[in-house]
Protein backbone atom coordinates (compact mmCIF):
# COMPACT_ATOMS: atom_id res chain seq x y z
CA UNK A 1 -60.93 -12.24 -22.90
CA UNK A 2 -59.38 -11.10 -26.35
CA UNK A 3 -59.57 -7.20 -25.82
CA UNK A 4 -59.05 -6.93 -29.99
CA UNK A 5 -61.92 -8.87 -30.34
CA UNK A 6 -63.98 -6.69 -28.02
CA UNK A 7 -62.68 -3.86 -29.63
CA UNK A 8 -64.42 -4.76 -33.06
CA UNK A 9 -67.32 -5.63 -31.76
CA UNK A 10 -67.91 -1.93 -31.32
CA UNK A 11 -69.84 -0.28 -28.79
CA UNK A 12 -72.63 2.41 -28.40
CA UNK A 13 -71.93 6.32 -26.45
CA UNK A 14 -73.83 8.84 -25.61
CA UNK A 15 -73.54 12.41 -26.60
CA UNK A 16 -70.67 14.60 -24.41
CA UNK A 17 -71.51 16.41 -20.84
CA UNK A 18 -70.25 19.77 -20.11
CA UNK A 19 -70.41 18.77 -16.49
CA UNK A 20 -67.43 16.88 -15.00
CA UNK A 21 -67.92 13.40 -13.49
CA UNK A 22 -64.66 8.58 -12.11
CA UNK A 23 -59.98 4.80 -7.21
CA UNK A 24 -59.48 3.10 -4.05
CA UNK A 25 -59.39 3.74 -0.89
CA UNK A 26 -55.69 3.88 -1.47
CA UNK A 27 -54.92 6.74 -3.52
CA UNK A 28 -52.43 7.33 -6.07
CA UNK A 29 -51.30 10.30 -7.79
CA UNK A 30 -50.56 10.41 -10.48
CA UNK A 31 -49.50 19.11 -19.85
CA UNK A 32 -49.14 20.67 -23.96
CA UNK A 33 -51.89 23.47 -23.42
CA UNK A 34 -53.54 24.08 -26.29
CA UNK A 35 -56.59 26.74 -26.16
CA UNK A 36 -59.22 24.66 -28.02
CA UNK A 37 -59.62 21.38 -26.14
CA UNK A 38 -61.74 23.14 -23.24
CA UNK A 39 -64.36 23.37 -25.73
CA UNK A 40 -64.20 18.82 -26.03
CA UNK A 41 -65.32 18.95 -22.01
CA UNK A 42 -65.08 15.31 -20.36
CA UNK A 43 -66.10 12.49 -21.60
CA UNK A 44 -69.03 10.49 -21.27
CA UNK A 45 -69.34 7.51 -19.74
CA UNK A 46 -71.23 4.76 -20.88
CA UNK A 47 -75.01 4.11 -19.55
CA UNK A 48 -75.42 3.27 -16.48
CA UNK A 49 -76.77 -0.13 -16.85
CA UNK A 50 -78.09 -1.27 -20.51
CA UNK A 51 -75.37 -1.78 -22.51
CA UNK A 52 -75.49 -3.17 -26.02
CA UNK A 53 -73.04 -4.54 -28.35
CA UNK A 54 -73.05 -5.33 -31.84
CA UNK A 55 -70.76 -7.81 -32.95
CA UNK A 56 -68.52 -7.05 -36.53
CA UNK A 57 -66.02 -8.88 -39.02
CA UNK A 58 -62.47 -7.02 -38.36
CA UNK A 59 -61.46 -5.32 -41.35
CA UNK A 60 -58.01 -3.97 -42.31
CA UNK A 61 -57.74 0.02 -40.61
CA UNK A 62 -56.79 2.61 -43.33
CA UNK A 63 -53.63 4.32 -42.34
CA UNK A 64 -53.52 7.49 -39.98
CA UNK A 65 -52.41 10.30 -41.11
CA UNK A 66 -49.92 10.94 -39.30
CA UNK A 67 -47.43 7.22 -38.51
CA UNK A 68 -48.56 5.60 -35.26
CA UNK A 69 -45.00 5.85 -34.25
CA UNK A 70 -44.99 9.76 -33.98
CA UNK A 71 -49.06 9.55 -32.77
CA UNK A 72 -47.39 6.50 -29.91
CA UNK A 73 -44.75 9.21 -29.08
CA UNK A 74 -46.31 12.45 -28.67
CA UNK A 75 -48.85 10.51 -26.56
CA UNK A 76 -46.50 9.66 -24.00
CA UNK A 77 -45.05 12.53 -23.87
CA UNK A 78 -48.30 14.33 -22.78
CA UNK A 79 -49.01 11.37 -20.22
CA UNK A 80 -45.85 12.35 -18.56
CA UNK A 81 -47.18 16.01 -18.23
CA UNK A 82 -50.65 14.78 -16.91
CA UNK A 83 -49.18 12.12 -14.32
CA UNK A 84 -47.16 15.06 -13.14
CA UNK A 85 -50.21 17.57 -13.04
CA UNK A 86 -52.12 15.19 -11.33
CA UNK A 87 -50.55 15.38 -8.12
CA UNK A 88 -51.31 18.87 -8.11
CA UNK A 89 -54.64 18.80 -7.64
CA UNK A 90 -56.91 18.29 -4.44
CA UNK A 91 -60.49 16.11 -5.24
CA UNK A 92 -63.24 13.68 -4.17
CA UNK A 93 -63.02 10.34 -5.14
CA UNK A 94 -66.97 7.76 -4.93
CA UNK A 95 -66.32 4.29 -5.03
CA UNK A 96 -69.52 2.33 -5.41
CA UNK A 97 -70.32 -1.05 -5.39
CA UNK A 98 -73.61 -2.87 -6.79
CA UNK A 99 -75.18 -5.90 -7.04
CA UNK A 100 -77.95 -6.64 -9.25
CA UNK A 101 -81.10 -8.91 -9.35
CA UNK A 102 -82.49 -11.66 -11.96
CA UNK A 103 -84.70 -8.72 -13.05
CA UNK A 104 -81.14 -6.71 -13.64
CA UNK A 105 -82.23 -4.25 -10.93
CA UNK A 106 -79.93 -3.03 -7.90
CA UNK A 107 -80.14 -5.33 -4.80
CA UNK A 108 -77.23 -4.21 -3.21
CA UNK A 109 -75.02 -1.31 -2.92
CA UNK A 110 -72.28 0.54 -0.75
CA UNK A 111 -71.12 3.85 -1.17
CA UNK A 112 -67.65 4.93 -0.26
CA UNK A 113 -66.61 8.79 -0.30
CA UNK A 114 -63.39 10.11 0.02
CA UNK A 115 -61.51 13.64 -0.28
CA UNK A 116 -58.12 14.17 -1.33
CA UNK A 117 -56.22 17.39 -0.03
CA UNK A 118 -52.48 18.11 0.86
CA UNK A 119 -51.07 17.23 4.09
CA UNK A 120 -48.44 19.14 6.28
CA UNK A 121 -45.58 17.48 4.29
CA UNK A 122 -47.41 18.53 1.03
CA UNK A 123 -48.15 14.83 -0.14
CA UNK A 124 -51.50 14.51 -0.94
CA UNK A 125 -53.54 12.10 1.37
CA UNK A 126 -57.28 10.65 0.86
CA UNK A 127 -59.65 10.78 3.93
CA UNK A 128 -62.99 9.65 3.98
CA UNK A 129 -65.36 11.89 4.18
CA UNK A 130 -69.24 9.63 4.38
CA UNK A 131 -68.90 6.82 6.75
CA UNK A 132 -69.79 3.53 4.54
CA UNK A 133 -73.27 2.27 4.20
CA UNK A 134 -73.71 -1.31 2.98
CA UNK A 135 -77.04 -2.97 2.00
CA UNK A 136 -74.63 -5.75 -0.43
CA UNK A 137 -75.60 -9.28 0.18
CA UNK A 138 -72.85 -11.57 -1.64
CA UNK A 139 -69.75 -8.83 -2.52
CA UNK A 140 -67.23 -8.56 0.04
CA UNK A 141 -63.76 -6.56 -0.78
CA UNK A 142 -61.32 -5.85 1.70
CA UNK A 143 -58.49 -3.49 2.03
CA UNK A 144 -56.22 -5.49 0.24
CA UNK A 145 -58.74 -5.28 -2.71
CA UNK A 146 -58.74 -1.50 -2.74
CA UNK A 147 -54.43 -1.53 -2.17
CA UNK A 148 -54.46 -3.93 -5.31
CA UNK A 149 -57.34 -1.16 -7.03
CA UNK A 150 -54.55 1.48 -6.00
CA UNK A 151 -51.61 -0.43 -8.03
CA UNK A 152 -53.08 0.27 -11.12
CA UNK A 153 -51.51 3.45 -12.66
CA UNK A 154 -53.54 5.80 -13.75
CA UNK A 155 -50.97 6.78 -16.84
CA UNK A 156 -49.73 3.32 -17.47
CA UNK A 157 -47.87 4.26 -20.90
CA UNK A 158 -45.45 7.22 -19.88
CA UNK A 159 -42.03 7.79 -21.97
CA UNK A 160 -40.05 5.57 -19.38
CA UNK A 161 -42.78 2.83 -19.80
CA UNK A 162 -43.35 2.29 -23.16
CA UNK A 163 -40.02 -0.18 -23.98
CA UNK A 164 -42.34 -2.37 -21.67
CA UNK A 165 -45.40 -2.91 -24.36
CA UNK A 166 -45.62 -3.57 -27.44
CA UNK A 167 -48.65 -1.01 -29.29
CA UNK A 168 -50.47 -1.96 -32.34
CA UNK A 169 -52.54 0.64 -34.87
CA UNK A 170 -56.07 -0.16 -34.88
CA UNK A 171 -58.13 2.42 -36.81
CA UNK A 172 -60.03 5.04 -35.86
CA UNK A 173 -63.19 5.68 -33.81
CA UNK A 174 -65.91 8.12 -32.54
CA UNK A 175 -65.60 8.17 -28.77
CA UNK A 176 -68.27 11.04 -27.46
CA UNK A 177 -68.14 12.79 -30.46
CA UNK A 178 -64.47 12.64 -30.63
CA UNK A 179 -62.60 11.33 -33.40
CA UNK A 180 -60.07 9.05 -32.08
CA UNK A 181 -57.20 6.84 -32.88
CA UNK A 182 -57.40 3.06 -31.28
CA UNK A 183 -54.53 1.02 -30.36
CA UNK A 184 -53.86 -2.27 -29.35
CA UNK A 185 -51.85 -2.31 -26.18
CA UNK A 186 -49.97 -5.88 -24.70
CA UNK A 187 -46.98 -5.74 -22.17
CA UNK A 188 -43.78 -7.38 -24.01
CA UNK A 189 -42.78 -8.96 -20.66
CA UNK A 190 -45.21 -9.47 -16.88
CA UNK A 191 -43.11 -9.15 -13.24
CA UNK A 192 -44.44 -10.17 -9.65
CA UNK A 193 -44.03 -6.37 -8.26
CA UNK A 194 -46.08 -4.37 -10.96
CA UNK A 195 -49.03 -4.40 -13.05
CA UNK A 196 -48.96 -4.04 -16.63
CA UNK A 197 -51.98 -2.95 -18.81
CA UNK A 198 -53.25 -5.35 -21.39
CA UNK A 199 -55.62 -3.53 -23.74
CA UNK A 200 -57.19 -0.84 -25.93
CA UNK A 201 -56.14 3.13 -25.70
CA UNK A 202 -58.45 5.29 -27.55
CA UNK A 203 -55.71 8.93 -28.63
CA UNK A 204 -57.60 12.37 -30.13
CA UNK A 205 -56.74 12.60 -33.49
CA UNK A 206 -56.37 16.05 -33.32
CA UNK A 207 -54.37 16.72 -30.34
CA UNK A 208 -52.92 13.54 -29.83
CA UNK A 209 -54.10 12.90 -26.17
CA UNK A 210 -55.21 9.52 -24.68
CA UNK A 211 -59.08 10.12 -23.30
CA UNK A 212 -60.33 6.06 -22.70
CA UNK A 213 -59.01 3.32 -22.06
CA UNK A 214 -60.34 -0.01 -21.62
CA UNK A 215 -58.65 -3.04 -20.43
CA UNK A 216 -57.08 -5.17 -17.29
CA UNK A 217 -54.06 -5.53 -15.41
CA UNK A 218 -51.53 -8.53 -15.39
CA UNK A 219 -48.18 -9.31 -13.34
CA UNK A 220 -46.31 -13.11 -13.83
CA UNK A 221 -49.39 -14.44 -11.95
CA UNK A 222 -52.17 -13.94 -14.58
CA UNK A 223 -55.00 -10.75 -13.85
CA UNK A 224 -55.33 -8.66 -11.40
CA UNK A 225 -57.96 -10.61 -9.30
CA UNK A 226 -58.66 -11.73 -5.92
CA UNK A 227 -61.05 -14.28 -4.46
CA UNK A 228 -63.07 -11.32 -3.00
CA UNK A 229 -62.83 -8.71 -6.10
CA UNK A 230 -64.33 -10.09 -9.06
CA UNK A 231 -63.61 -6.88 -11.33
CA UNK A 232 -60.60 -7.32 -13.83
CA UNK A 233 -61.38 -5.70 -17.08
CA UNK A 234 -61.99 -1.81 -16.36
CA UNK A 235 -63.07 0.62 -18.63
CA UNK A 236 -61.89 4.56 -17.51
CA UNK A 237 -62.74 8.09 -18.98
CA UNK A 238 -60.62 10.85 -18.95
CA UNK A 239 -61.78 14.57 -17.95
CA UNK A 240 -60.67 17.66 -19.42
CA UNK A 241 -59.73 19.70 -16.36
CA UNK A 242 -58.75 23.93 -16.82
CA UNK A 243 -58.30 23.09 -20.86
CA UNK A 244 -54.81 21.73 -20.15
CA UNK A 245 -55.15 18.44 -18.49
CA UNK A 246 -56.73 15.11 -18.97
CA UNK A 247 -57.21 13.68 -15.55
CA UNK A 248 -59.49 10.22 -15.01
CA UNK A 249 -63.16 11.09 -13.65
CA UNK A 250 -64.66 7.66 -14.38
CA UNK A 251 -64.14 4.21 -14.44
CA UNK A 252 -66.37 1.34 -14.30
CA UNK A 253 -65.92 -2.65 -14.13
CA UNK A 254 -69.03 -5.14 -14.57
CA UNK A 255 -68.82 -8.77 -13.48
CA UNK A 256 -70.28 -12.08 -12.01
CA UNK A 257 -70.21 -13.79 -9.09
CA UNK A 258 -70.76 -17.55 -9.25
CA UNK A 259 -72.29 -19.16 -6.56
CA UNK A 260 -73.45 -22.23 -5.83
CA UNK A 261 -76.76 -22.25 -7.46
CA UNK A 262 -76.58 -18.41 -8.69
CA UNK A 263 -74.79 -16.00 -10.28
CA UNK A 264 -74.65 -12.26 -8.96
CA UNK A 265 -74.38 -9.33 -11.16
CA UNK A 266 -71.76 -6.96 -9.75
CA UNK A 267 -70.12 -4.12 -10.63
CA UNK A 268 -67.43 -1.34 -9.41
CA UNK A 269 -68.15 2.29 -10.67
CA UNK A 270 -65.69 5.05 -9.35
CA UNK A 271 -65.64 8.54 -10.43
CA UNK A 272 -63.32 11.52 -9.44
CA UNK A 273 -64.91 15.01 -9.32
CA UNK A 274 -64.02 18.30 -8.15
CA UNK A 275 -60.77 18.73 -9.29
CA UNK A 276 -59.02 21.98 -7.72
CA UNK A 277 -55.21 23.27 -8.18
CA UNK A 278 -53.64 22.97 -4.97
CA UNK A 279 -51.91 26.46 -4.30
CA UNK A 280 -48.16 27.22 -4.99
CA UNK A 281 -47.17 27.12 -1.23
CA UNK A 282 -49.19 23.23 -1.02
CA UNK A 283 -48.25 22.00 -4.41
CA UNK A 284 -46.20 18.08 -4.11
CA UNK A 285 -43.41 17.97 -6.10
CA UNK A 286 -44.06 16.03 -9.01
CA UNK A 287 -45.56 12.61 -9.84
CA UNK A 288 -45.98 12.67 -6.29
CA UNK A 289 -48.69 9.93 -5.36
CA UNK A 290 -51.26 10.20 -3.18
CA UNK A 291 -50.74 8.48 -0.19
CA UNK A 292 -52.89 6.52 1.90
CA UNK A 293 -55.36 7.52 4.30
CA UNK A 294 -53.68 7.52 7.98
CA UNK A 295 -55.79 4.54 10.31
């Protein structure tokens, strides 16, 4: 898929939440304060289910106001301080999967809840906390799936990462009610041992803060994808948490499996909620990443 090209063909939000709301089973872990952006809350995510989008010519964006190149790195500077605040924080993580009907209802679903709390050596390790219940009939992901889910990094374009893409100046765009600046994101080069993000970043004009991104994962072998996980483009919303930190609370992925004589509806829908500071005495050092539950 041409992520550009979905870009301009736009796509419809609803109005902001004041009440916070977004990844594997495999965790990983991931600050300029300014007083205002408390008052933004998080953002929210798209409907549930009926989606519409309205396709448009690409025109030329007007220039930003300020260059992209200073917007690009004042960005990443404030990713490293939220992939390092990140791993101070305990929280519960639902991972839900759901099939849907010809008549675009739910036939299927499992639920998956887990917590996320420090550990005796102060890394931070997910547990689940609701045993599993399954009623899916045709989606089937494994461990592996979620380990692959876990790969993906949360704050892919950090200072030390961005010599690895190349970033391209949309234009601009309401996102919740926020005004936003929208760039094009593409890795300059792919390896076997990480993931790279290949598409759209959506940056507050006014504070200069990535809240949404949309887009997939690549190495040297093509997208992120397995013959059990379906889900390779992923669209995630970021959460103001204590007026300092943008932190991810939802992400969602819809797809289709393809049978032999029919084609399933599926989609992945994870959201991270209850986000609490972990005490001095607890805190990880860090960027410290969440570590994996214990079998």
């Amino acid at each position: 898929m041409n992520l550009q090209a979905h870009y301009f063909r736009g796509q419809a939000f609803r109005p902001l939440l004041r009440v916070p709301v977004l990844l594997c089973v495999v965790g990983f872990s991931l600050t300029t304060s300014h007083p205002c952006v408390a008052q933004q809350g998080p953002l929210t995510p798209p409907p549930e289910h009926d989606i519409h989008r309205v396709g448009t010519e690409p025109v030329p964006p007007a220039p930003p106001s300020v260059p992209p190149e200073e917007i690009i790195k004042r960005f990443s500077q404030k990713e490293d301080e939220y992939f390092a605040a990140r791993a101070g924080y305990s929280y519960k993580k639902t991972v839900r999967l759901e099939e849907f009907g010809p008549d675009g209802k739910p036939s299927g679903q499992l639920s998956l809840v887990v917590e996320a709390k420090p550990g005796p050596d102060g890394r931070i390790y997910e547990k689940t906390v609701e045993r599993p219940q399954s009623t899916l009939h045709y989606l089937e992901m494994g461990p592996e799936d979620f380990q692959a889910l876990a790969r993906m990094p949360a704050y892919p374009l950090t200072t030390n990462q961005l010599a690895k893409y190349d970033l391209k100046y949309l234009g601009k765009e309401l996102v919740d009610e926020v005004s936003c600046y929208i760039f094009q994101v593409k890795p300059k080069t792919v390896e076997r041992a990480h993931y790279y993000f290949d598409g759209i970043v959506w940056v507050d004009d006014a504070y200069l803060e990535v809240v949404k991104t949309y887009g997939k994962w690549v190495n040297d072998l093509g997208d992120m994808r397995s013959a059990t996980m379906p889900f390779n483009i992923f669209e995630t919303y970021r959460e103001n948490v204590e007026g300092k930190y943008w932190l991810p609370n939802y992400m969602r992925s819809d797809d289709t499996i393809n049978l032999k004589d029919l084609n399933v509806q599926v989609r992945l829908v994870i959201k991270w909620t209850d986000y609490k500071p972990l005490s001095a005495g607890t805190s990880p050092p860090a960027g410290q990443p969440a570590a994996p539950p214990k079998p």
